[in-house]
Protein backbone atom coordinates (compact mmCIF):
# COMPACT_ATOMS: atom_id res chain seq x y z
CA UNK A 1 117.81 105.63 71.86
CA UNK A 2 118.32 101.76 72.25
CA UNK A 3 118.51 100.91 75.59
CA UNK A 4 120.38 97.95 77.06
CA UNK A 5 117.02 96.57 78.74
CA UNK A 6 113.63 97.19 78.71
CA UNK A 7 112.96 97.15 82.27
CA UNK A 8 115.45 97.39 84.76
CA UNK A 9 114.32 96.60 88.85
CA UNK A 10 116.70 97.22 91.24
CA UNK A 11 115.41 94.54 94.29
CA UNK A 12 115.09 91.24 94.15
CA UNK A 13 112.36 90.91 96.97
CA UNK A 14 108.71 89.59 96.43
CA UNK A 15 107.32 93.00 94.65
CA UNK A 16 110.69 93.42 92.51
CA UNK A 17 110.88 89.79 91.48
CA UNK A 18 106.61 89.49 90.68
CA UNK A 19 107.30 92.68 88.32
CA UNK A 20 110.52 91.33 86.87
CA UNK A 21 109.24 87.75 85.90
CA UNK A 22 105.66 88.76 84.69
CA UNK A 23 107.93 91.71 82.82
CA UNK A 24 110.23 88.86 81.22
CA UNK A 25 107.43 86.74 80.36
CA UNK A 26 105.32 89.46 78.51
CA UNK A 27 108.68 89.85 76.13
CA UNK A 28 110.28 92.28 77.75
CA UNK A 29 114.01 92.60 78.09
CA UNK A 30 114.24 92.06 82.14
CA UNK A 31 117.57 92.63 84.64
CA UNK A 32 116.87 92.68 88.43
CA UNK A 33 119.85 93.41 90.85
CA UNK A 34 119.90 92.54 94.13
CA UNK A 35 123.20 93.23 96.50
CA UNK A 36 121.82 91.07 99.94
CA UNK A 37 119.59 88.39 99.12
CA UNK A 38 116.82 87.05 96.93
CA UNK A 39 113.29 87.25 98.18
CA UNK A 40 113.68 90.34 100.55
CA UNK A 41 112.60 90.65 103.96
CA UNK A 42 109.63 88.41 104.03
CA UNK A 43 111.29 85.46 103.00
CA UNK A 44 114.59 86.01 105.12
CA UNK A 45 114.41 88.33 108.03
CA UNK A 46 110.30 88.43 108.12
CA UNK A 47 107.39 86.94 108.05
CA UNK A 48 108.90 83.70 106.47
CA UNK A 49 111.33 83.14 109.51
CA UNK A 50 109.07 84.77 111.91
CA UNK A 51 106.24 82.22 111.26
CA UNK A 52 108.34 79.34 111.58
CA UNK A 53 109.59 80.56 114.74
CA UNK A 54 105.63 81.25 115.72
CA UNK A 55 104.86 78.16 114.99
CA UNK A 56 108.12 76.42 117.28
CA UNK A 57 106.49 78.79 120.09
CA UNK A 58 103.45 76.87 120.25
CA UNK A 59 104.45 73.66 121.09
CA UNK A 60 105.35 73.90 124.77
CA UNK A 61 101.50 74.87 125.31
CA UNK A 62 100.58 71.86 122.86
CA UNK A 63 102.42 69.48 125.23
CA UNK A 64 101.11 70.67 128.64
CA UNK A 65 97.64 70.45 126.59
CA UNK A 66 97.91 66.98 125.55
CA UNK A 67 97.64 65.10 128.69
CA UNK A 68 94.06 66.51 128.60
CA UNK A 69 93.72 63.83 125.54
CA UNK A 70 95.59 61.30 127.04
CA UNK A 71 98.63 61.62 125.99
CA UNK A 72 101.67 61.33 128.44
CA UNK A 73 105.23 62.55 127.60
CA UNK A 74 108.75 62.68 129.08
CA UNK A 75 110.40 66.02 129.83
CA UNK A 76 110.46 68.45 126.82
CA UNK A 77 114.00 70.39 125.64
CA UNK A 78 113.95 73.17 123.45
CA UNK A 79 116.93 73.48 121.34
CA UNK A 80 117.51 76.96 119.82
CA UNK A 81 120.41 76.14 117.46
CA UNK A 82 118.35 73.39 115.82
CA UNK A 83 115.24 75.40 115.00
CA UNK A 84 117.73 78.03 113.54
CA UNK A 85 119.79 75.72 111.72
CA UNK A 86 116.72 74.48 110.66
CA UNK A 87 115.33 77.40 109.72
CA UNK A 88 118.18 78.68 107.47
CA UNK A 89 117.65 75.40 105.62
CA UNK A 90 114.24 76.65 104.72
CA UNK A 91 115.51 80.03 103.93
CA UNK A 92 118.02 78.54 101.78
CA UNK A 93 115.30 76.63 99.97
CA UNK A 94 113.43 79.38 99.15
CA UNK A 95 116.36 81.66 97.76
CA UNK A 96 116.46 78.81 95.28
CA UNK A 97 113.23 78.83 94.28
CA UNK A 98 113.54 82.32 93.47
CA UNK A 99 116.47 81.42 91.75
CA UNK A 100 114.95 79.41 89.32
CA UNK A 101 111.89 81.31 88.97
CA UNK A 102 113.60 84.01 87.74
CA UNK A 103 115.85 82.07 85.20
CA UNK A 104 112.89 80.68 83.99
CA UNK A 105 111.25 83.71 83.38
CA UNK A 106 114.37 85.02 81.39
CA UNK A 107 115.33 87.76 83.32
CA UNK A 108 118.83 88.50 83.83
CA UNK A 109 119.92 88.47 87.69
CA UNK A 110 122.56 90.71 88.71
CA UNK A 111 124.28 90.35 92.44
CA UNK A 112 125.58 93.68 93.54
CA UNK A 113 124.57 97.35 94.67
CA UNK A 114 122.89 99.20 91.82
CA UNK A 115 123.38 103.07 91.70
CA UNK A 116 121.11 105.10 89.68
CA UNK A 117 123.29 106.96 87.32
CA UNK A 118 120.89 109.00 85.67
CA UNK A 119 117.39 108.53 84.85
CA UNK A 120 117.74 105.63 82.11
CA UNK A 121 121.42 104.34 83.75
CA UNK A 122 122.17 102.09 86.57
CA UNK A 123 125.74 101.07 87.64
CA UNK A 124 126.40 97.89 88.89
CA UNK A 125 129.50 97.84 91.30
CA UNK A 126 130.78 99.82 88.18
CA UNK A 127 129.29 98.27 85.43
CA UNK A 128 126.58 100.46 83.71
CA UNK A 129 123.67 99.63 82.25
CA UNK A 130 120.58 101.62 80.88
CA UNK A 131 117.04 100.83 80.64
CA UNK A 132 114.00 102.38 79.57
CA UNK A 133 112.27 102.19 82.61
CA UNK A 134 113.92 101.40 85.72
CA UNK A 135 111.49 100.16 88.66
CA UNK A 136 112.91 100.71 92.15
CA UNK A 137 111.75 98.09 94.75
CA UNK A 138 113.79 98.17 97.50
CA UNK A 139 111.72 97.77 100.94
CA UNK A 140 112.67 98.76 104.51
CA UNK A 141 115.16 98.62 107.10
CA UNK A 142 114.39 98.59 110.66
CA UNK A 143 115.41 101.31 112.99
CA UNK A 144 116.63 101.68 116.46
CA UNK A 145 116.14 105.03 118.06
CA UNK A 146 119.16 107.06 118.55
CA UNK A 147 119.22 106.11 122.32
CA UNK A 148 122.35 106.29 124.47
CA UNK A 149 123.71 102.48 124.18
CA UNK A 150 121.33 101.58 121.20
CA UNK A 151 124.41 99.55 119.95
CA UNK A 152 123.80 97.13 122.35
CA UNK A 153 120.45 96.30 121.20
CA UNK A 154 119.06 94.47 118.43
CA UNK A 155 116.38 94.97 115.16
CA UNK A 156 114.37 91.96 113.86
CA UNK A 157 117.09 91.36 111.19
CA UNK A 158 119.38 90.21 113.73
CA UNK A 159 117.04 88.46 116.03
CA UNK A 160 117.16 85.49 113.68
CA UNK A 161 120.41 84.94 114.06
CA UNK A 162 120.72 85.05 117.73
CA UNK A 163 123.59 82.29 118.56
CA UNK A 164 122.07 81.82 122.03
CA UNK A 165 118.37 82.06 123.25
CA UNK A 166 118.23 84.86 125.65
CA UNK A 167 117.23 83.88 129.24
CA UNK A 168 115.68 87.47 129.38
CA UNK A 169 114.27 89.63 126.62
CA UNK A 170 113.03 93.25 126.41
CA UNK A 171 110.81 94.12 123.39
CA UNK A 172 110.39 97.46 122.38
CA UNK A 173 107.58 98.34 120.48
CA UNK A 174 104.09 98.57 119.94
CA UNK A 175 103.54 97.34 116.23
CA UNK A 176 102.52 93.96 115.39
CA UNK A 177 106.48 92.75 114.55
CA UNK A 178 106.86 93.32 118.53
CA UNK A 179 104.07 92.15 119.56
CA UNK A 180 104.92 88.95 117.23
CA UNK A 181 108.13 88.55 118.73
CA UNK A 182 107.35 88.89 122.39
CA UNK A 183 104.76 85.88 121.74
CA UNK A 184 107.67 84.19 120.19
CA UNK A 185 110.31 84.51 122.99
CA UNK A 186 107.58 84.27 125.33
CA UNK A 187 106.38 81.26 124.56
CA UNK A 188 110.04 79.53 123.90
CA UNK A 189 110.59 80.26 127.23
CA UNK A 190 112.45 83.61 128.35
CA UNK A 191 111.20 85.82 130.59
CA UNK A 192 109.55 88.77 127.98
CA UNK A 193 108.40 92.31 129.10
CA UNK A 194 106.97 94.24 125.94
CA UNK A 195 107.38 98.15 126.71
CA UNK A 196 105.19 100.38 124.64
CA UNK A 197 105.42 104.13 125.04
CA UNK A 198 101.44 104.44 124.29
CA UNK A 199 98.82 103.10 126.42
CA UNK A 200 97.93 99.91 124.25
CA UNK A 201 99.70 98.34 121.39
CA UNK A 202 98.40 97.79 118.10
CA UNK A 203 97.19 101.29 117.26
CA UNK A 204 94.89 101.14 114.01
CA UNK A 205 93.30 97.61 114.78
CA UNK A 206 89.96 97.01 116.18
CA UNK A 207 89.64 98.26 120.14
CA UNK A 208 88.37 94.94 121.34
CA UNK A 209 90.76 92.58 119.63
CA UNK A 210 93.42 95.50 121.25
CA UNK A 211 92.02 94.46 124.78
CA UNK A 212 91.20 90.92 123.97
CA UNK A 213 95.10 90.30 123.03
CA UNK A 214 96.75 92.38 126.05
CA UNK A 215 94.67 89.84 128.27
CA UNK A 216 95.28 87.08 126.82
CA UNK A 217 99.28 87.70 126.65
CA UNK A 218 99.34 88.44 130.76
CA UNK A 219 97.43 85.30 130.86
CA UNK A 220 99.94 83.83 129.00
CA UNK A 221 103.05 85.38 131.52
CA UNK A 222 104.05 88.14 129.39
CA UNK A 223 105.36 91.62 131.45
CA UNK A 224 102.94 94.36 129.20
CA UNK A 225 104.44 97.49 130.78
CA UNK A 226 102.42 101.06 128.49
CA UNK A 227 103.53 104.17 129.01
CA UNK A 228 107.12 104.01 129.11
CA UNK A 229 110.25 103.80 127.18
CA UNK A 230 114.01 103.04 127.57
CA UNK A 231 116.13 106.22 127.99
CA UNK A 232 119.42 104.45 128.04
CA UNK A 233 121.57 101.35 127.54
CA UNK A 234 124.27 99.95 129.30
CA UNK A 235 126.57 97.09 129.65
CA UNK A 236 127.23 95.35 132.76
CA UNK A 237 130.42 93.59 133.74
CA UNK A 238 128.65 90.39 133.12
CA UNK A 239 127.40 90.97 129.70
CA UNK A 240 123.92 91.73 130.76
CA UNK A 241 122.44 94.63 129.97
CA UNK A 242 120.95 97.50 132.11
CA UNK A 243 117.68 99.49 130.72
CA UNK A 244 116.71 102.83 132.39
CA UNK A 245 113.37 104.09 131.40
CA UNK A 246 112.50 107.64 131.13
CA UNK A 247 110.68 107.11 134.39
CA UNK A 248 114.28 106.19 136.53
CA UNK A 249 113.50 102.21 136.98
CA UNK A 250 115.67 100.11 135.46
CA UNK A 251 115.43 96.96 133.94
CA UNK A 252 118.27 94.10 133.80
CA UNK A 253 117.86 92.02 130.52
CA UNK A 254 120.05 89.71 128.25
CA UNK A 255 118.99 91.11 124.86
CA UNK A 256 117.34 94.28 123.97
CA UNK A 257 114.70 94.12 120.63
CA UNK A 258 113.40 97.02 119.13
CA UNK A 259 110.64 97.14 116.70
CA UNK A 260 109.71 100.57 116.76
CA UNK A 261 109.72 100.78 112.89
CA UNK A 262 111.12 100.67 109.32
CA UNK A 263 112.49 103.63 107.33
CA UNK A 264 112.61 103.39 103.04
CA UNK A 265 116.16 101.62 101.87
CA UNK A 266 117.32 104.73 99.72
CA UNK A 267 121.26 103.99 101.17
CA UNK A 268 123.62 104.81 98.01
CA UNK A 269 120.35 104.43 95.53
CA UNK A 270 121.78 108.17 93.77
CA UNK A 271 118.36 109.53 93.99
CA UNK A 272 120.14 112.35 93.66
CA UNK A 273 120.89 112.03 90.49
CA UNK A 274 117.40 112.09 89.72
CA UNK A 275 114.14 114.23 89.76
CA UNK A 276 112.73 111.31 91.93
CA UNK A 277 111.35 113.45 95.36
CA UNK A 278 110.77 111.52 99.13
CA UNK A 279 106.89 112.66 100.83
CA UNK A 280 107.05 114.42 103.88
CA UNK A 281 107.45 111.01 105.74
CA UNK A 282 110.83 110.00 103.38
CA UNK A 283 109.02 107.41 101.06
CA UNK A 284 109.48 107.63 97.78
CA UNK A 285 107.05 109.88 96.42
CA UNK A 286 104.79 108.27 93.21
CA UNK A 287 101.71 108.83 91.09
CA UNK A 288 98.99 106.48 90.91
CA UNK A 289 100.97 104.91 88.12
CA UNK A 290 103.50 104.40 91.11
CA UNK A 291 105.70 106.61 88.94
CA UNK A 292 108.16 109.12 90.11
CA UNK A 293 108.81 112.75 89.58
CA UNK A 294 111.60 111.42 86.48
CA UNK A 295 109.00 109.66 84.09
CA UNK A 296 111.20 106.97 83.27
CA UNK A 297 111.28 105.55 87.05
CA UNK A 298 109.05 103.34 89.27
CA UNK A 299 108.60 101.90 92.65
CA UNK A 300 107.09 100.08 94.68
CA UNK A 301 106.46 98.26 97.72
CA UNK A 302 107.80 99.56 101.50
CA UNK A 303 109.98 102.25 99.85
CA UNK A 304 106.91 104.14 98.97
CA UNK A 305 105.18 103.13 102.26
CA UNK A 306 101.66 102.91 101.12
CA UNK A 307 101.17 99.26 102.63
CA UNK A 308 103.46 97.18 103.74
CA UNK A 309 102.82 93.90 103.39
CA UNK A 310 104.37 91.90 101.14
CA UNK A 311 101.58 90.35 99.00
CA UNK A 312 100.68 94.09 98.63
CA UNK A 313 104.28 94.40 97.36
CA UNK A 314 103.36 91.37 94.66
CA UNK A 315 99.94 93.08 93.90
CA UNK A 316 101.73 96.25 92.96
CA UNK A 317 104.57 94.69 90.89
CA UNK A 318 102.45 92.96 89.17
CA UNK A 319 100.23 95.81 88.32
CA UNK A 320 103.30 97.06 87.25
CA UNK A 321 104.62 94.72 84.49
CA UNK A 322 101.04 94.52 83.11
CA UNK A 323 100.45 98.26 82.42
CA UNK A 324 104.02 98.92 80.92
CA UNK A 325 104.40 95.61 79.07
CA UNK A 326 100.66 93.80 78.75
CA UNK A 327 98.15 96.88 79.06
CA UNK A 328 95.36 94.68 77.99
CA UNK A 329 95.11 92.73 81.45
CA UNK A 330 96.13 95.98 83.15
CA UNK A 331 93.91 96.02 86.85
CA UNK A 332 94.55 99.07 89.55
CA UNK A 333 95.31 97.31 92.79
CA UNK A 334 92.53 97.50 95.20
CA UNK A 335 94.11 98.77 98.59
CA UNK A 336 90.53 98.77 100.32
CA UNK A 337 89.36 95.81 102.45
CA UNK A 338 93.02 93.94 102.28
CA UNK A 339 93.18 91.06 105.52
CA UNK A 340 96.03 90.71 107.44
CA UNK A 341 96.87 88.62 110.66
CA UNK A 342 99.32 89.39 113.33
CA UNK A 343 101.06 85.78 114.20
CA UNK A 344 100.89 86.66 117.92
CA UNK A 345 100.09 83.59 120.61
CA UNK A 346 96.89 83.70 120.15
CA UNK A 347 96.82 84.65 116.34
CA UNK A 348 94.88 87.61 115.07
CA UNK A 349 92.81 87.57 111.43
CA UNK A 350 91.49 90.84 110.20
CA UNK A 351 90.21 92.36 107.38
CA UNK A 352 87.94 95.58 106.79
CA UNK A 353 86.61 98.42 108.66
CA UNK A 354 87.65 98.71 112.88
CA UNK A 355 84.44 99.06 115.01
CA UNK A 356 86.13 102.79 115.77
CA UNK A 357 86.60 103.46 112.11
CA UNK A 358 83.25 102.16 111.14
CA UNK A 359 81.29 104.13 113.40
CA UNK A 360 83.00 107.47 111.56
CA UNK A 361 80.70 107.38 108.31
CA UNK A 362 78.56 104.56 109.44
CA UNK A 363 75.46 103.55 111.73
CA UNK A 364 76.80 100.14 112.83
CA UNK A 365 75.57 97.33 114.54
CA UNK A 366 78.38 94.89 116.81
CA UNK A 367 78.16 90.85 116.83
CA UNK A 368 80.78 89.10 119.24
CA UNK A 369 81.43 85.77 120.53
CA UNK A 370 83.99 84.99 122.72
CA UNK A 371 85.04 81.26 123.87
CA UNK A 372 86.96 78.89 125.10
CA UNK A 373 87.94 76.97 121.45
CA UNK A 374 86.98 73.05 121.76
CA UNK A 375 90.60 72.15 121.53
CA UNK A 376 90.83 73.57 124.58
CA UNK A 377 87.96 71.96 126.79
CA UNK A 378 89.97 68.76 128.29
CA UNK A 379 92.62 71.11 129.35
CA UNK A 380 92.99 73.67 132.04
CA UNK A 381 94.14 76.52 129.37
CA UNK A 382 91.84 79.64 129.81
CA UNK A 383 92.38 80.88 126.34
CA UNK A 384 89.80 82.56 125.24
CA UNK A 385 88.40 83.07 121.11
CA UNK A 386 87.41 86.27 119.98
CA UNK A 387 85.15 86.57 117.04
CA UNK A 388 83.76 89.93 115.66
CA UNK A 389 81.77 91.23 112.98
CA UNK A 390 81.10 94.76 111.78
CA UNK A 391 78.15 95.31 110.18
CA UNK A 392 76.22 98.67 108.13
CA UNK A 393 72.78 98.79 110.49
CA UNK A 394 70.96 100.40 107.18
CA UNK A 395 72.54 97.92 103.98
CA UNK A 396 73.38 95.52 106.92
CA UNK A 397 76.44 94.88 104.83
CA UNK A 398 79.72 93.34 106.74
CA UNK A 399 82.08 96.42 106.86
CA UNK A 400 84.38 94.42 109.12
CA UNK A 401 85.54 91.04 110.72
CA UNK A 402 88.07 90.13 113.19
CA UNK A 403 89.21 87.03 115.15
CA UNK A 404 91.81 86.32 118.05
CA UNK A 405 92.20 82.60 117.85
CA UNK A 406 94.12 79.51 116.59
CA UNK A 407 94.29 79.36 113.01
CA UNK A 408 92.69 83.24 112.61
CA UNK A 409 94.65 84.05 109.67
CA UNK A 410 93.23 80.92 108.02
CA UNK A 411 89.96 81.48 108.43
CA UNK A 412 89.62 85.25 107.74
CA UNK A 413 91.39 84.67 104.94
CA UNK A 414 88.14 82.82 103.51
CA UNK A 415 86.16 85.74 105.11
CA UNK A 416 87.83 88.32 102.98
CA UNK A 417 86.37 86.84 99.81
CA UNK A 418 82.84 87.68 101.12
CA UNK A 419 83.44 90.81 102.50
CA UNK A 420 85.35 92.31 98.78
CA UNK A 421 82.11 90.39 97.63
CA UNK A 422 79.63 92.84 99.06
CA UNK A 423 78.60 89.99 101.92
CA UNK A 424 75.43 91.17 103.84
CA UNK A 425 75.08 89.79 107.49
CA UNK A 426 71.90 88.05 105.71
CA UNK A 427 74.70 85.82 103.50
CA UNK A 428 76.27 84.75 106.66
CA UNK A 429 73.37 84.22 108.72
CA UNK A 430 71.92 81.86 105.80
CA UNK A 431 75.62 80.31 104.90
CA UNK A 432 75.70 76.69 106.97
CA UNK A 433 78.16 76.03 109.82
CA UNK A 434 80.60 73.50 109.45
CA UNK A 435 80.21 71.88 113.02
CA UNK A 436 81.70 71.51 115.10
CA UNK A 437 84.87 74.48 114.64
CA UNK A 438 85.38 77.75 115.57
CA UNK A 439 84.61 79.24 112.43
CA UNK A 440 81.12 78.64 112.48
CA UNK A 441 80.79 81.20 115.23
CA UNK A 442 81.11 84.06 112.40
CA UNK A 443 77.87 81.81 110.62
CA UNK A 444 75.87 81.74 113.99
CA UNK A 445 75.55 85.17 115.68
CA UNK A 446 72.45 86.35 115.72
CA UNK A 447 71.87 89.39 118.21
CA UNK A 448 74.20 92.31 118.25
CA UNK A 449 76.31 93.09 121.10
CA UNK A 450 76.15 96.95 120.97
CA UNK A 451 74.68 99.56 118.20
């Protein structure tokens, strides 16, 4: 049968457009669709946006901090519209880019909903189209929980477009999007309370980095309240809004934020017209081949919720376009040892095996260092550094490494070379410092903490 494409991708974020482009440029006959915007989430309602707002809700510490160097400065104003305005600009930028990579690249870019038809057919707002292979790349949508009054709150896709900063804000959550975001609103200056219905937040990361952030955010004015959740919502006569917990307190706040999750985008996708199944958690379900139950389709990324993060997205479109259209340079992606960092105020870096984790399969022996960063030492900021390693007492290979600190996704970035390496604490202990930073603490410990 000759098909209208080659390879058909129906998403136009980070993983759809990677396996599009590299698709296009092996010689393959490429559409993509998108119906919202290019780049997906991550460039326009996540980590993109939510950086740039990260980084805005630094500076009011920066200021106080700088009369410690001598610096002396008028009153500060923080102007929300600007640093949105601002920020769309960026966005806007970006889209482009996208744009013009794809164009490049020779794929054809279609705007609008696509339906699957059958398993080789797509329609396009009515169009139809078929393909060989169709790739479905999607992502996530967050979720509110069916709460009474859960229209009065928000999700992360709307927080960025928030036409006034909230004097008071209630995040929901205990993921590292809320965490993120009570940081943000934190430190731009509304009065935060994260509520978390489990005893800490951050479930999955290391325990100490767990405790080292929750003390570090009350030091830093946040309201951590575990154990509870929001039974209802209402609206007050004055626009505010009225939270009662499951417990009977209440709670007045200005905005509402939930980040309690993201469920696969399947709305109006046709699956149903398909053999492609959902796993017992409602991803879509794929081989290791990321194909489907129907042969012909793919998919990637946060609709098959493996991991998601988007340059785990990339790594798996990518993987994609090679083996169907450039088998030679075919790779598997890798999903051990992959770093992350959580752009909360402080920032975590982390990449490897968890202390709790570790100690499952493992004899283990603990190096930490924890200080006051020398950025810090002409000011009266208590902020404390947190630097960990995880390390295999028999092979005395570095299972895993974690940092609370400025700048911790830059440095355990570098880290994360060594450790897919193989990196013995011996290659560390003989790598030089560079002095004087923080990073050389993760070159310079020397006696374990705990075995």
């Amino acid at each position: 049968m000759a098909y209208d494409f080659d390879f058909f991708v129906i998403g136009a974020g980070s993983g759809g457009v990677r396996a599009a482009r590299f698709a296009a440029g092996f010689g393959a006959r490429v559409a993509i669709a998108e119906s919202r915007y290019l780049g997906g989430t991550c460039v326009n309602v996540g980590c993109v946006p939510k950086k740039l707002l990260a980084y805005s809700a630094h500076f009011e510490e920066e200021f106080h901090q700088a009369n410690g160097f001598g610096w002396s400065h008028g009153e500060t104003d923080f102007d929300w519209k600007k640093l949105i305005a601002n920020k769309d600009r960026e966005i806007l930028r970006l889209n482009n880019i996208y744009q013009k990579l794809l164009d490049d690249s020779g794929a054809t870019l279609f705007e609008g909903h696509a339906r699957l038809v059958d398993a080789h057919t797509v329609d396009l707002d009515g169009r139809r189209y078929t393909a060989e292979t169709i790739l479905i790349a999607t992502g996530g949508w967050p979720v509110i929980p069916d709460v009474p009054g859960r229209e009065h709150a928000i999700s992360s896709n709307e927080a960025f477009y928030l036409p006034e900063l909230p004097k008071r804000m209630l995040v929901i959550g205990g993921g590292y999007i809320a965490v993120e975001f009570a940081s943000i609103f934190n430190g731009l200056g509304c009065k935060t309370s994260l509520l978390y219905r489990g005893d800490l937040f951050l479930r999955g990361f290391d325990g100490s980095l767990r405790q080292h952030l929750r003390d570090e955010m009350l030091k830093k004015g946040l309201d951590l309240q575990f154990n509870t959740d929001i039974a209802r919502i209402d609206k007050q006569a004055d626009g505010s809004l009225l939270a009662t917990l499951r417990d009977g307190r209440t709670l007045e706040t200005d905005c509402v934020f939930y980040a309690t999750g993201r469920r696969p985008m399947l709305d109006d996708l046709g699956l149903e017209n398909t053999a492609v199944e959902l796993n017992e958690k409602g991803f879509i379900k794929v081989n290791e081949e990321y194909r489907t139950n129907e042969p012909s389709i793919l998919a990637i990324g946060d609709v098959i919720g493996r991991v998601q993060l988007t340059p785990v997205a990339i790594a798996e479109g990518m993987a994609v376009a090679r083996r169907l259209f450039r088998p030679e340079e075919y790779r598997p992606v890798d999903y051990s040892q992959i770093p992350t960092a959580v752009f909360s105020l402080p920032n975590i870096g982390t990449v490897g095996m968890t202390e709790e984790d570790a100690r499952m399969t493992h004899d283990v022996r603990i190096y930490e260092a924890r200080f006051r960063p020398m950025k810090l030492s002409l000011t009266d900021s208590q902020e404390r550094t947190l630097m960990k390693l995880v390390v295999d007492a028999e092979t005395h290979r570095v299972l895993g490494c974690h940092m609370i600190g400025p700048e911790a996704g830059e440095i355990v970035q570098g880290l994360a070379v060594a450790l897919k390496a193989g990196a013995t604490k011996q290659h560390f202990d003989e790598t030089i410092g560079i002095h004087p930073t923080a990073a050389e603490e993760f070159v310079t410990m020397r006696t374990p903490v705990r075995t």
